[in-house]
Structures are given as C-alpha cells and as structure tokens.
Protein backbone atom coordinates (compact mmCIF):
# COMPACT_ATOMS: atom_id res chain seq x y z
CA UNK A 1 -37.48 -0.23 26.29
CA UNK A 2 -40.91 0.21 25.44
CA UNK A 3 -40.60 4.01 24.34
CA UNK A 4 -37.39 3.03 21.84
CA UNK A 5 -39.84 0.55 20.58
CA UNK A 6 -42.62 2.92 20.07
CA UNK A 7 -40.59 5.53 18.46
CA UNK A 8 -39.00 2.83 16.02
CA UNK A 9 -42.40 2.36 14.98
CA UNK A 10 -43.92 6.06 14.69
CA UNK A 11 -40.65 6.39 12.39
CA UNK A 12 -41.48 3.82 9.67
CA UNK A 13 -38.88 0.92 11.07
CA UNK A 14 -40.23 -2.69 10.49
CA UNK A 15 -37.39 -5.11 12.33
CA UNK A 16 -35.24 -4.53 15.50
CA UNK A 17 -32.30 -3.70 14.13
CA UNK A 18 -33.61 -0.50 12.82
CA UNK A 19 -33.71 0.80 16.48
CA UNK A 20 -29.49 1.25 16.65
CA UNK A 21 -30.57 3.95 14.04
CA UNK A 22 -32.67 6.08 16.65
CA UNK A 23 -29.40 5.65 19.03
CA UNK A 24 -27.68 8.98 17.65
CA UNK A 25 -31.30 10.76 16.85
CA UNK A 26 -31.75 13.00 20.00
CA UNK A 27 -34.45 15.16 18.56
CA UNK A 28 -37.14 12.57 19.23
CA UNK A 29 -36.34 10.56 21.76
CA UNK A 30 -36.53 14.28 23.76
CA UNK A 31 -39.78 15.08 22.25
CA UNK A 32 -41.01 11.92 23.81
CA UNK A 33 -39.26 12.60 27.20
CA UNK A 34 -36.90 9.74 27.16
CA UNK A 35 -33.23 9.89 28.18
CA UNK A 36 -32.12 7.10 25.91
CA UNK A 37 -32.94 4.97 23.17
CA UNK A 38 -32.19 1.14 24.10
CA UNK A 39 -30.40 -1.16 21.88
CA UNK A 40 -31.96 -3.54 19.35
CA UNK A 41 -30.88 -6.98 21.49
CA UNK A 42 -31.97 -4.82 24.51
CA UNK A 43 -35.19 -4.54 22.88
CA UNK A 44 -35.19 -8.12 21.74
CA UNK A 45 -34.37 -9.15 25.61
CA UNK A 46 -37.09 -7.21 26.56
CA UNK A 47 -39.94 -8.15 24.39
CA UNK A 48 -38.62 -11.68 25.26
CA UNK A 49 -39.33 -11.49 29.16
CA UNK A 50 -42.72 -9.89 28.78
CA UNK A 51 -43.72 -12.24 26.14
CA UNK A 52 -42.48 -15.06 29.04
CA UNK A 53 -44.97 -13.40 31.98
CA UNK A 54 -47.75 -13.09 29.95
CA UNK A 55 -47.91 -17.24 29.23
C-alpha cells in the first residue's frame, strides 16, 4: 500500500483516485520492485488504519 502511494506521488498525482491510473502501468511499479499497485479505497483503507494506531 505504501509503495502504490509513493509511486502516485513521484508521478505528479495529488488525490487517491489518481492511483487506479498506475493499476495498468507495469513499467514502474517493476522498477520499484512491487508486484502490484493497490487500489485507491485500498489506499484510503490503509492510510485510515495507520492514521488510527498512531492516536
């Protein structure tokens, strides 16, 4: 979750729903190692439960 997020943001994408564009872009996600690129609400989810353990 975290590496869709950081490639969303090294290419130029400023909300979440920008990420479903990396989804069939399988030139960087392998440059970065990564199997898969998660889903915006996956991403949203995500950001959600870390945001709830750090309070």
């Amino acid at each position: 979750m975290l590496g869709s997020l950081f490639l969303s943001i090294l290419s130029g994408h400023k909300r979440y729903a920008h990420i479903t564009n990396l989804m069939s872009d399988r030139v960087n996600s392998e440059l970065l190692g990564m199997s898969k690129v998660v889903s915006d609400d996956s991403a949203r989810r995500g950001l959600k439960r870390l945001m709830k353990k750090w309070e």
